[in-house]
C-alpha atoms as a PDB file:
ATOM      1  CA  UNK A   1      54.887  -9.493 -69.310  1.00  0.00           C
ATOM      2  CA  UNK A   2      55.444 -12.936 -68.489  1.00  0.00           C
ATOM      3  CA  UNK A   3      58.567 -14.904 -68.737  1.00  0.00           C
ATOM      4  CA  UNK A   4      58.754 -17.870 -70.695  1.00  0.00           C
ATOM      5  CA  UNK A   5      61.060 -20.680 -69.788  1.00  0.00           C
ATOM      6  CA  UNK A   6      61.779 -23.598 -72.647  1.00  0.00           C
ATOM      7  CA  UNK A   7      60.338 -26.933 -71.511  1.00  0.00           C
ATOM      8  CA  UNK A   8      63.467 -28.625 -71.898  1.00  0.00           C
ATOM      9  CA  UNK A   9      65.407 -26.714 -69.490  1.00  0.00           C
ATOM     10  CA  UNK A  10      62.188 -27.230 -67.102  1.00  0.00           C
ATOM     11  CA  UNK A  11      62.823 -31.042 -67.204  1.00  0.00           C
ATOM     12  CA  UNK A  12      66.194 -31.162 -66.842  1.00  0.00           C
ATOM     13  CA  UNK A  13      67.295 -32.895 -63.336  1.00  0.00           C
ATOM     14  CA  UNK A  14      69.990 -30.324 -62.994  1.00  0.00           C
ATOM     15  CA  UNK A  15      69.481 -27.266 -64.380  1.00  0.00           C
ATOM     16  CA  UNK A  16      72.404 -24.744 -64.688  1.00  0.00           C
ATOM     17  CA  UNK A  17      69.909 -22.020 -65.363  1.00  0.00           C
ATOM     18  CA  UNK A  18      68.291 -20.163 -62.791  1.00  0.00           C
ATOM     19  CA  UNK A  19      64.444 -21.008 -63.137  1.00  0.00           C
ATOM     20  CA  UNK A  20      62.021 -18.509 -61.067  1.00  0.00           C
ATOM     21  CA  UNK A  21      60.849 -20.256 -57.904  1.00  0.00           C
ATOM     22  CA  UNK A  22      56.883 -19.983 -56.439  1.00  0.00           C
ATOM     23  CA  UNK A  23      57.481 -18.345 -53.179  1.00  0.00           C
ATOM     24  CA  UNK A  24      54.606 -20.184 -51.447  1.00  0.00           C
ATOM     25  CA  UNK A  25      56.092 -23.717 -52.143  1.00  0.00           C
ATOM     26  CA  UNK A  26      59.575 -22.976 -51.277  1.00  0.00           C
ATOM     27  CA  UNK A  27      57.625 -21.402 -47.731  1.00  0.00           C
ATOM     28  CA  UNK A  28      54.940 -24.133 -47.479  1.00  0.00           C
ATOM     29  CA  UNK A  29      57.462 -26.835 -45.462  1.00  0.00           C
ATOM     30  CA  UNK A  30      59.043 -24.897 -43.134  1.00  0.00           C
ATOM     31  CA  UNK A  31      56.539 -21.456 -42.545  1.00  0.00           C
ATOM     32  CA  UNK A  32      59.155 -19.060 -43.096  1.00  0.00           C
ATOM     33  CA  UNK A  33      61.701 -17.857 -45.770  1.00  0.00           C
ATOM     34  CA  UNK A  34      64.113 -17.259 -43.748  1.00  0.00           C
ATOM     35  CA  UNK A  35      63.914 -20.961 -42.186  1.00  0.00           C
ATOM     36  CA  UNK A  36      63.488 -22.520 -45.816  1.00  0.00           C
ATOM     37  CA  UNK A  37      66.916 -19.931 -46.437  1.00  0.00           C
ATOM     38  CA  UNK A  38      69.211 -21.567 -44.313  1.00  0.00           C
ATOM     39  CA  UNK A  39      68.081 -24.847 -44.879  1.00  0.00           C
ATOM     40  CA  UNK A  40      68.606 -24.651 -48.511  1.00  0.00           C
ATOM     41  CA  UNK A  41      72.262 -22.924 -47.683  1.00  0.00           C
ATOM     42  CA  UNK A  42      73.323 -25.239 -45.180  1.00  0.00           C
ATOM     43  CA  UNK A  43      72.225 -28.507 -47.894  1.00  0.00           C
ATOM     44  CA  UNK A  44      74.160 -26.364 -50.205  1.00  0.00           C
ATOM     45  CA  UNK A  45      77.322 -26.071 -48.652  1.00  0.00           C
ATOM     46  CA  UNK A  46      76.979 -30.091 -46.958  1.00  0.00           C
ATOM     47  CA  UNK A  47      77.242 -30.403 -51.206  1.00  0.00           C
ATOM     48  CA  UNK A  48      80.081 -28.359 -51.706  1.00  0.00           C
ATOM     49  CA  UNK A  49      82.292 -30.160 -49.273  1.00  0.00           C
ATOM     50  CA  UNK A  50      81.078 -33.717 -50.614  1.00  0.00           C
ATOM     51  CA  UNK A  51      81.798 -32.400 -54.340  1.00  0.00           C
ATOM     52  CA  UNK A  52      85.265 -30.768 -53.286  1.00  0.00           C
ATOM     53  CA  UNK A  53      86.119 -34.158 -51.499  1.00  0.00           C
ATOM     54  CA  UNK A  54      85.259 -36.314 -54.363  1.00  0.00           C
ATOM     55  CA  UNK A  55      87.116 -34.005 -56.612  1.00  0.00           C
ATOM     56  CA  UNK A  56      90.527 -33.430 -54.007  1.00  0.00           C
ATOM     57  CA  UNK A  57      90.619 -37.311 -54.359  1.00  0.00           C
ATOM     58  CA  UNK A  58      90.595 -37.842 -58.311  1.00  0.00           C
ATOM     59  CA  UNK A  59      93.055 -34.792 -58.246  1.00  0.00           C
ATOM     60  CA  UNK A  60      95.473 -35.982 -55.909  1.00  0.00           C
ATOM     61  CA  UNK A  61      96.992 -38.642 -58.377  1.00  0.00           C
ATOM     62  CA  UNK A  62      97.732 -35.618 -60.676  1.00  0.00           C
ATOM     63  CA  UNK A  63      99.728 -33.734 -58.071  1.00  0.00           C
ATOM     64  CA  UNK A  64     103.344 -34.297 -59.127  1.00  0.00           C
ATOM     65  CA  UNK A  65     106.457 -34.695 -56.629  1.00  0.00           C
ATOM     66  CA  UNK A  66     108.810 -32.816 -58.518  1.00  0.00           C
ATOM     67  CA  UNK A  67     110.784 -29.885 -57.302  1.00  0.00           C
ATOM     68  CA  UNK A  68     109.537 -28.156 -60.280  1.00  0.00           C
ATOM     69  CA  UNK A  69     106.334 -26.982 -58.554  1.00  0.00           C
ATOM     70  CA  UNK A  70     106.302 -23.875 -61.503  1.00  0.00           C
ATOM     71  CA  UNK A  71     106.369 -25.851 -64.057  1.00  0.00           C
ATOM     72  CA  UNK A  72     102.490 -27.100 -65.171  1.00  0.00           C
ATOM     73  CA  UNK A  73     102.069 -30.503 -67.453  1.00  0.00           C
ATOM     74  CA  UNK A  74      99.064 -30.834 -69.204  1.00  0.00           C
ATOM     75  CA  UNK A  75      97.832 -33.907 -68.590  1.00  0.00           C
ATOM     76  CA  UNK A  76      94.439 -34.390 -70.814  1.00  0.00           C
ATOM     77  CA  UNK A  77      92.369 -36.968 -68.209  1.00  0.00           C
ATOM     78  CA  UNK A  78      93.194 -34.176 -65.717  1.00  0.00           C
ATOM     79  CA  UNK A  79      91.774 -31.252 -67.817  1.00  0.00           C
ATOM     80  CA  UNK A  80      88.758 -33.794 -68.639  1.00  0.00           C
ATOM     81  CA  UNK A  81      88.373 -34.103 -64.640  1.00  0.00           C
ATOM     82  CA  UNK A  82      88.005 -30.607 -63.830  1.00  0.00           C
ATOM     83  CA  UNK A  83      85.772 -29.355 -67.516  1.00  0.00           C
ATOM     84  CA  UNK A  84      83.647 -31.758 -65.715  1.00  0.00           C
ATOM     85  CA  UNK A  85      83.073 -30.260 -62.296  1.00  0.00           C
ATOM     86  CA  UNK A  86      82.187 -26.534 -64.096  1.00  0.00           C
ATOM     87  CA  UNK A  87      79.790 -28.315 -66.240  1.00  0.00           C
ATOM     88  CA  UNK A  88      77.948 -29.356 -62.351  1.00  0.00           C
ATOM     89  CA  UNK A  89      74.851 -27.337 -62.004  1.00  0.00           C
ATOM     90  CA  UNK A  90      75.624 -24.941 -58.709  1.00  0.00           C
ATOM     91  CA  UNK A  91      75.272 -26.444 -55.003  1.00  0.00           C
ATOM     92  CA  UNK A  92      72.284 -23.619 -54.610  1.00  0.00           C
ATOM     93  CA  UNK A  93      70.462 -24.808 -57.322  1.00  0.00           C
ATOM     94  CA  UNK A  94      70.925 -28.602 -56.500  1.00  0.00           C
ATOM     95  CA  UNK A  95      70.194 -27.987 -52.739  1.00  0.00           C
ATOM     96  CA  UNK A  96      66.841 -26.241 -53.949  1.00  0.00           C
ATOM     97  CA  UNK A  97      65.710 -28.753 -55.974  1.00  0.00           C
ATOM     98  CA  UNK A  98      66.420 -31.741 -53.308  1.00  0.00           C
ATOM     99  CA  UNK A  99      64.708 -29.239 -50.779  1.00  0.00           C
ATOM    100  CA  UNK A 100      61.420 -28.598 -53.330  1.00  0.00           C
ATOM    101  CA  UNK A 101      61.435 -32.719 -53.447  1.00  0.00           C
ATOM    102  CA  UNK A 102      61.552 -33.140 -49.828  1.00  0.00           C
ATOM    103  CA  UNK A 103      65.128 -35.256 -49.776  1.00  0.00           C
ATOM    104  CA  UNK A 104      66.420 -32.644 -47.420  1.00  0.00           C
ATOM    105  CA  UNK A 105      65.625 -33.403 -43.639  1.00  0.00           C
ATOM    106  CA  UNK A 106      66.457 -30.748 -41.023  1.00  0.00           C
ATOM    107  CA  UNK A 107      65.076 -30.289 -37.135  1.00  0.00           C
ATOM    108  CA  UNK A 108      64.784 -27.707 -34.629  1.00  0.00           C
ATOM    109  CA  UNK A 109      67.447 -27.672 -31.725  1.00  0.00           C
ATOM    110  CA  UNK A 110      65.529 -28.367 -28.433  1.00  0.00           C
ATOM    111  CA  UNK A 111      65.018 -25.074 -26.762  1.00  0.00           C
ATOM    112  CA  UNK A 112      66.338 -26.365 -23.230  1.00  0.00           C
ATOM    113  CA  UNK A 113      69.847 -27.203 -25.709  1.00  0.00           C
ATOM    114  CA  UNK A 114      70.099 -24.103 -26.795  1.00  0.00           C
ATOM    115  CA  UNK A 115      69.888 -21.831 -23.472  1.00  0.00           C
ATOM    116  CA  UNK A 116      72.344 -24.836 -22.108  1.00  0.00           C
ATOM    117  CA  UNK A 117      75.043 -23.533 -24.468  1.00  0.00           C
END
């Protein structure tokens, strides 16, 4: 049984939908899954800080002064804001793709560095 994935969600830049991955090119750049693991993890959450900075700063105009700290306003550009950080495909997913592109660089720590420490 095979599994068949619509060719518009195989074009999409961003893909919120987890497509299945060929092993062998997600291996093929670094020689081991565990290697191309963290690599792809550690992309992943360098883009979770960026997108929770960018998103702390368009936020912080909304956070109000007021004693009141119970009382929520509902302020429409600030609902707007944050509907469109969940539409965001996932860090994982983005941090794959940039990785299957090769826009991800990483290096080995020299070996003499890391007995030094």
């Amino acid at each position: 049984m095979s599994l068949k994935i619509p060719r518009a969600l195989m074009t999409m830049k961003h893909s919120t939908v987890l497509i299945p991955r060929n092993f062998v090119e997600l291996v093929e750049p670094t020689g081991n899954i565990y290697e191309t693991t963290v690599v792809i993890a550690k992309n992943a959450k360098r883009i979770v800080a960026k997108v929770k900075d960018e998103l702390d700063a368009k936020l912080v105009e909304f956070v109000s002064q007021a004693d009141n700290s119970e009382e929520l306003s509902e302020n429409k550009e600030h609902i707007e804001i944050s509907k469109f950080y969940e539409k965001q495909p996932k860090p994982i997913i983005i941090s794959t793709e940039e990785f299957l592109a090769g826009k991800v660089m990483y290096h080995y720590p020299d070996e003499a560095t890391v007995l030094e420490e």
